[in-house]
Protein backbone atom coordinates (compact mmCIF):
# COMPACT_ATOMS: atom_id res chain seq x y z
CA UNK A 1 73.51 39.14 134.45
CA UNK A 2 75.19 41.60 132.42
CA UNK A 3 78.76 41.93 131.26
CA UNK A 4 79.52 44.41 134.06
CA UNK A 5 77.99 41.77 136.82
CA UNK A 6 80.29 39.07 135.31
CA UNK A 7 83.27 40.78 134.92
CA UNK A 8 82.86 41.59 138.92
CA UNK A 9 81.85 38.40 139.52
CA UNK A 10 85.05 36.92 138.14
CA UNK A 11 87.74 39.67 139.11
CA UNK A 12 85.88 39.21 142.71
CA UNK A 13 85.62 43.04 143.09
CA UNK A 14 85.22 46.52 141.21
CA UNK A 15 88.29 48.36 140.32
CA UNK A 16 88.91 51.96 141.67
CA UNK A 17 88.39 53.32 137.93
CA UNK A 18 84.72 51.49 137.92
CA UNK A 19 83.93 53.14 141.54
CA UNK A 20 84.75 56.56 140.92
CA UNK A 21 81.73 58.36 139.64
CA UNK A 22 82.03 60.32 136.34
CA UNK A 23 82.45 63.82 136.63
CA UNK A 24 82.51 64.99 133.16
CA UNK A 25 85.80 66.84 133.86
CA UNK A 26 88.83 65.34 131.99
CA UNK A 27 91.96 64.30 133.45
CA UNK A 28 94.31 66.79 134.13
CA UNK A 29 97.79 65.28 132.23
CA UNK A 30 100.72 65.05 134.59
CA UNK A 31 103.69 67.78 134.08
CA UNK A 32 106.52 66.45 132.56
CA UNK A 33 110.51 67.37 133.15
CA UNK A 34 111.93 69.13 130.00
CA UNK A 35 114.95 70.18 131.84
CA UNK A 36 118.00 69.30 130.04
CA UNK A 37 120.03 66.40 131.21
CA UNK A 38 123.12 68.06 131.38
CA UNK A 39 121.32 70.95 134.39
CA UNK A 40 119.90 67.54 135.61
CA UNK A 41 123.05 66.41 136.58
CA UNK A 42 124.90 69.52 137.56
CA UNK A 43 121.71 70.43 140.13
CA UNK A 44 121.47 66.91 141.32
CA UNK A 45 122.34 67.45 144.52
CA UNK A 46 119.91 70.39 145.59
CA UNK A 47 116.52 70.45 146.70
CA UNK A 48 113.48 70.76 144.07
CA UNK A 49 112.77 74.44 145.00
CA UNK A 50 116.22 75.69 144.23
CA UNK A 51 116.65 73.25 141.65
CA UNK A 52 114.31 75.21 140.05
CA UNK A 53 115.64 78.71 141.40
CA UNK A 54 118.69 77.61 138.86
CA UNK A 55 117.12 76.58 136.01
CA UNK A 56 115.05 79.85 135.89
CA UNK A 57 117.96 82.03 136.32
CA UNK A 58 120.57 80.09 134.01
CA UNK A 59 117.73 80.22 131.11
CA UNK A 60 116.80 83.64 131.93
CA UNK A 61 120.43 84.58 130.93
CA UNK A 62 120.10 82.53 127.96
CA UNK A 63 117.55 84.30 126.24
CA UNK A 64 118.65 87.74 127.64
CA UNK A 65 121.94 87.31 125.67
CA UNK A 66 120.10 85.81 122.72
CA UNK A 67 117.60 89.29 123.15
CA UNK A 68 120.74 91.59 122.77
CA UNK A 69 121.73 89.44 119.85
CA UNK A 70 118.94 89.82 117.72
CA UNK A 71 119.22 93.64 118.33
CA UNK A 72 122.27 93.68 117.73
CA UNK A 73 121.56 91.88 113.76
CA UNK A 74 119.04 95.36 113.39
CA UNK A 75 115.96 96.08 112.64
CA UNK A 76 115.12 93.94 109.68
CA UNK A 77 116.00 90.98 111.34
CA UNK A 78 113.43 91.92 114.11
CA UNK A 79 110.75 93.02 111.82
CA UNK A 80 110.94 89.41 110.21
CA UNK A 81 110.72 87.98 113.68
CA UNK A 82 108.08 89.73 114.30
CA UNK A 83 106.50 88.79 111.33
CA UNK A 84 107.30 85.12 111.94
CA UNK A 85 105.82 85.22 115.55
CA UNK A 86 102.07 86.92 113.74
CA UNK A 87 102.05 83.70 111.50
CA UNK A 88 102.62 81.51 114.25
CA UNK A 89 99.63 83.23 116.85
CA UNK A 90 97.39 83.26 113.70
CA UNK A 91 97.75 79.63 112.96
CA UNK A 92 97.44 78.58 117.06
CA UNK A 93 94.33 80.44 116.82
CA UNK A 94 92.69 79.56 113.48
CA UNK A 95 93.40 76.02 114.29
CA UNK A 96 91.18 76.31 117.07
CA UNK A 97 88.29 77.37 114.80
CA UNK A 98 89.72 74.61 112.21
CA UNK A 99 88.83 71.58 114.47
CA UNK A 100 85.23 72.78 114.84
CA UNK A 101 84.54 73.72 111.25
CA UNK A 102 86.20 70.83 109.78
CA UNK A 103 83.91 68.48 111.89
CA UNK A 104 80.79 69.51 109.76
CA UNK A 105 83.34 68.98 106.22
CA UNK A 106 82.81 72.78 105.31
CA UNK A 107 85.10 73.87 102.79
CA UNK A 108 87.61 76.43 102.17
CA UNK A 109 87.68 77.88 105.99
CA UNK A 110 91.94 77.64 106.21
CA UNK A 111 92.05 78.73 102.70
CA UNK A 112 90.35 81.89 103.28
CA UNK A 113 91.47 82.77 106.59
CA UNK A 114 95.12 82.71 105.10
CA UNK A 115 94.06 84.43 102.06
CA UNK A 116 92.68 87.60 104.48
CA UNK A 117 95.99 87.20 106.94
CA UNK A 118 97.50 87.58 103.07
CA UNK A 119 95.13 91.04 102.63
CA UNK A 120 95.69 92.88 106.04
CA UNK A 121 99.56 92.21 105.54
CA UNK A 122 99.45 93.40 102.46
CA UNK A 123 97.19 96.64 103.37
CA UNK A 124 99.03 97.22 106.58
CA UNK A 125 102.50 96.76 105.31
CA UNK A 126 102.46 98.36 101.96
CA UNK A 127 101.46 101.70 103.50
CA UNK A 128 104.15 101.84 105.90
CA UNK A 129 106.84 100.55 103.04
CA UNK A 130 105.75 103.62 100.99
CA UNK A 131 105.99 105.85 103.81
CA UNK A 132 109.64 104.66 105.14
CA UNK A 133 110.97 103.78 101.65
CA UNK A 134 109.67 106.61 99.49
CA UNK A 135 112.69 107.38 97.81
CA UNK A 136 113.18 103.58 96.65
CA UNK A 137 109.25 103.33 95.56
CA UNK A 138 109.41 106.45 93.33
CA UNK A 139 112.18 105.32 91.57
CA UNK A 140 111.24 101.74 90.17
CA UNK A 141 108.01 101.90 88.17
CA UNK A 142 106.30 98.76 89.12
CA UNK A 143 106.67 99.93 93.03
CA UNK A 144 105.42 103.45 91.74
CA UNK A 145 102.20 102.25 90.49
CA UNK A 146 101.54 99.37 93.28
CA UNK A 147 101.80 102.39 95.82
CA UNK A 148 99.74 104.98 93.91
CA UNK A 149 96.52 102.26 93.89
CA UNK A 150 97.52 100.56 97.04
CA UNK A 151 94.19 101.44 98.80
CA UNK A 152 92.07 100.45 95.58
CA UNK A 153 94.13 97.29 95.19
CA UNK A 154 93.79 96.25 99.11
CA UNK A 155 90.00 96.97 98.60
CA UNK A 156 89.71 94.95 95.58
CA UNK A 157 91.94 91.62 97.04
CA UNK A 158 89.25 91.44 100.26
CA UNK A 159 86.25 92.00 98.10
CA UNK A 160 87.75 89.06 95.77
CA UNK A 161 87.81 86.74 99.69
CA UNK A 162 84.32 88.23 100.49
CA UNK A 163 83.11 86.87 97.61
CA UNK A 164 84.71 83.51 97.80
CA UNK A 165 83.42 83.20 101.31
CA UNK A 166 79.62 83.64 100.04
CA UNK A 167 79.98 81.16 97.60
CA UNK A 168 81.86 78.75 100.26
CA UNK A 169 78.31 79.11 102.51
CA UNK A 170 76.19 76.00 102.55
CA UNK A 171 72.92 75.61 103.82
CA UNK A 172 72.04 75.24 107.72
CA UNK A 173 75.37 75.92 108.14
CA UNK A 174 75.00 79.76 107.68
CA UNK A 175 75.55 80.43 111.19
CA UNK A 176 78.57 78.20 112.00
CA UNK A 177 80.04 79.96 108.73
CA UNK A 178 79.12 83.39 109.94
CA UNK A 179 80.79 82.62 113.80
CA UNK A 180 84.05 81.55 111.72
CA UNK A 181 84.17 84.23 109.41
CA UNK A 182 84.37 86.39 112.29
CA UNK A 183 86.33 84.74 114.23
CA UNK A 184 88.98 85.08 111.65
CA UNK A 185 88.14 88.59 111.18
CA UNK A 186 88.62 89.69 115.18
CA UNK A 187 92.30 87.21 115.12
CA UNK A 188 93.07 89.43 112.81
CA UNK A 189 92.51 92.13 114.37
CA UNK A 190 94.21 91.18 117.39
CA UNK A 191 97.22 89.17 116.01
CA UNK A 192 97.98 91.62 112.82
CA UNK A 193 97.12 94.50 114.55
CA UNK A 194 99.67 94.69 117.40
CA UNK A 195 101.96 93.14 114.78
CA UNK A 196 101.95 96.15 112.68
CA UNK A 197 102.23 98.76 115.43
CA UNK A 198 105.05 97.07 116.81
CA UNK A 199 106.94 97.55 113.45
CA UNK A 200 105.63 100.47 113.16
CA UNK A 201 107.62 101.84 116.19
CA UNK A 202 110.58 100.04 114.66
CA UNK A 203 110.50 102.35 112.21
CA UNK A 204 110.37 105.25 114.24
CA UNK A 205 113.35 104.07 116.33
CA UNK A 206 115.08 100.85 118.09
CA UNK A 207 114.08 102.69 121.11
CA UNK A 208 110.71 102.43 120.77
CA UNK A 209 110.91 98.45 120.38
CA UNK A 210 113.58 98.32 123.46
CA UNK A 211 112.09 100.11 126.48
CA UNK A 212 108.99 98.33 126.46
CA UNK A 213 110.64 94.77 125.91
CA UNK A 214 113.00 95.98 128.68
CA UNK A 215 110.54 96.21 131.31
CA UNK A 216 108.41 93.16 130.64
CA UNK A 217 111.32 91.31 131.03
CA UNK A 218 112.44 93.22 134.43
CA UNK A 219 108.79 93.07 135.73
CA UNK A 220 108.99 89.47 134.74
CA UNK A 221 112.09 89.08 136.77
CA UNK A 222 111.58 91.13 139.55
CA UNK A 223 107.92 89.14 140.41
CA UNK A 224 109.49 85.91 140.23
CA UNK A 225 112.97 87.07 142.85
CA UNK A 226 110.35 88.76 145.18
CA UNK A 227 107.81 85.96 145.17
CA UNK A 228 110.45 83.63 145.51
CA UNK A 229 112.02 85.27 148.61
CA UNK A 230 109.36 86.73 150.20
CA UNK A 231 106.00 85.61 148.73
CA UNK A 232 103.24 83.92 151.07
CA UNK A 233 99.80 85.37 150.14
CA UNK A 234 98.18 83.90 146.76
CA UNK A 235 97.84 86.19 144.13
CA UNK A 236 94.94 84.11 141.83
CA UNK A 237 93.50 80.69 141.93
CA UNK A 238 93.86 80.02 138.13
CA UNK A 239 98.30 80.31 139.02
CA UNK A 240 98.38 79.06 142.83
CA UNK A 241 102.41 79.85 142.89
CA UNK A 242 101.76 83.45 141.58
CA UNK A 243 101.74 85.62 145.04
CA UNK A 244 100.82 89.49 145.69
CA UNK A 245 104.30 89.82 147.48
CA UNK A 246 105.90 88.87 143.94
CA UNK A 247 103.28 91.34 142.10
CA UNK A 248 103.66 94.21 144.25
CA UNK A 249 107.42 94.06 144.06
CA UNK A 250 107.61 93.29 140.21
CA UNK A 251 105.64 96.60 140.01
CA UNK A 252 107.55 98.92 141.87
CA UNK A 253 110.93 97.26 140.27
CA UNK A 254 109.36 98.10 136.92
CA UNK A 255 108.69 101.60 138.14
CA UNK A 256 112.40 102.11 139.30
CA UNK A 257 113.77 100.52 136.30
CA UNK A 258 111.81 102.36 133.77
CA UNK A 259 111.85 105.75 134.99
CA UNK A 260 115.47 106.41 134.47
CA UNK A 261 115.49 104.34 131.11
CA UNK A 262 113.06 107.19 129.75
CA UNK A 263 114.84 109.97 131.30
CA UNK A 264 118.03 109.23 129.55
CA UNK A 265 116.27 109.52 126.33
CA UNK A 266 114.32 112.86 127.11
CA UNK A 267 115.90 115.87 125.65
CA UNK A 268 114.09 118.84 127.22
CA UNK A 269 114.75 122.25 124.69
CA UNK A 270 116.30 125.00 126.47
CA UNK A 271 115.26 128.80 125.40
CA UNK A 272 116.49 131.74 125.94
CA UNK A 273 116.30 133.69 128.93
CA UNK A 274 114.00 136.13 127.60
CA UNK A 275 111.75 133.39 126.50
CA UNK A 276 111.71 131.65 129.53
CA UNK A 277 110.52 127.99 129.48
C-alpha cells in the first residue's frame, strides 16, 4: 500500500489533522498577551472583562499625557513626527508590493519607489518652506535659486525616475511592472498626501492639528465606555465586540465635545449699529 496506508496501519488510526478536510483557509494564529507583567500582577485578582476595562483606561492615560507632551515640544517636533509616521505607512505598504515583485527577481522596484517618496517630499515640502519661510529663503542665495526653479527642478527629478523605470521594464513582465508602478504612485498619493495637508494646517495654527486629534481620541473613548456599559447589538461582523450602542454614543459624545471646542475659537466681528450685522 502506500505510505499513507502504512503509516495508519502502524499508528492503528488517522490523526485528527489527517481527518479534517482541507479548506484552503489558513489558520487563524492565536492572540497573544502583551500586557505588561507588572498590570499582570496588580489586576490579578479581577475578572478578564475588567481586567481589560483597566488596561484600556491606564494606557489610554498614558498616551494622552504623552499627546500633550509632544505639543507641548511645538510644532517642529510634530511636523517630524509626522514625517516619521509617512515613512513608516509607505514602507508597510510598498512592502506589500515588494514580496510580489521580488518573487519574479525584477529589479529596482524599492529603489524607485523610495526615489519618488524622495520627489513628492521634495515637491510638496519645498513649496510650503518657501511660502512659511520666505524671509529666510530670500536671504541665502543657494535657498533663493532652489525656490525660484522649484517647479522645474521637481519636474526634472520625476522625469529622471520615469525614465529609470522604463529602462527597469523587462519583457512579459510589462504588466506586473505597470500594476507596481502604480501602486506606488496611488501610496503616494494616499500616504504623502494627507501627510502634507496635515502640516500644512500646522502651519496655519496648532489649532488646526489639535481639534481634530481631540475628537478622534474622544470618539475613540466615548465608543469604547458606552459599548462597554451598555452595548448588546453587533455593530459589524469583520469586529464582533464593536456594538451600535458604543457607535451611537461615541457619535453624539463627539458632537458634544466638539461643538464647544470650536466655539471657543470663533471670533464673530461686531459692526456698528448702523451697519448692522
Amino acid at each position: 500500500g502506500s505510505e499513507a496506508e502504512d503509516r495508519v496501519k502502524r499508528d492503528g488510526g488517522v490523526s485528527d489533522s489527517e481527518c479534517r478536510p482541507d479548506s484552503g483557509v489558513p489558520e487563524v494564529p492565536v492572540a497573544t498577551d502583551d500586557t505588561p507583567e507588572v498590570l499582570n500582577k496588580a489586576l490579578s485578582g479581577l475578572s478578564s472583562r475588567w481586567k481589560n476595562w483597566w488596561v484600556r483606561g491606564i494606557l489610554t492615560l498614558a498616551m494622552i499625557s504623552f499627546f500633550f507632551f509632544i505639543i507641548y515640544l511645538g510644532p517642529m517636533v510634530l511636523m517630524m513626527i509626522v514625517l516619521c509616521v509617512q515613512i513608516k505607512c509607505f514602507h508597510e505598504i510598498i512592502t506589500i508590493g515588494y514580496s510580489v515583485y521580488h518573487s519574479y527577481h525584477l529589479p529596482w522596484f524599492r529603489t524607485l519607489s523610495w526615489y519618488f517618496l524622495l520627489c513628492v517630499n521634495y515637491f510638496f515640502y519645498g513649496e510650503t518652506v518657501t511660502d512659511y519661510f520666505f524671509t529666510l529663503v530670500q536671504r541665502e542665495e543657494p535657498l533663493r535659486i532652489l525656490s525660484k526653479y522649484h517647479r522645474f527642478i521637481s519636474f526634472t527629478l520625476y522625469l529622471t525616475g520615469f525614465c529609470m523605470f522604463v529602462l527597469s521594464l523587462v519583457k512579459k513582465h510589462y504588466r506586473l511592472q505597470f500594476y507596481m508602478f502604480g501602486w506606488t504612485h496611488v501610496t503616494l498619493l494616499i500616504v504623502v498626501t494627507q501627510s502634507h495637508l496635515i502640516i500644512h494646517n500646522l502651519f496655519e495654527g496648532m489649532i488646526w492639528f489639535i481639534v481634530p486629534i481631540s475628537c478622534v481620541i474622544c470618539n475613540d473613548i466615548m465608543a469604547y465606555m458606552f459599548g462597554f456599559f451598555f452595548g448588546r447589538t453587533p455593530l459589524i461582523k469583520l469586529s464582533p465586540k464593536k456594538t451600535w450602542e458604543g457607535f451611537i454614543g461615541g457619535f453624539f459624545s463627539t458632537v458634544v465635545f466638539g461643538i464647544p471646542v470650536v466655539l471657543r475659537d470663533v471670533r464673530l466681528p461686531l459692526f456698528c449699529v448702523s451697519g448692522g450685522v
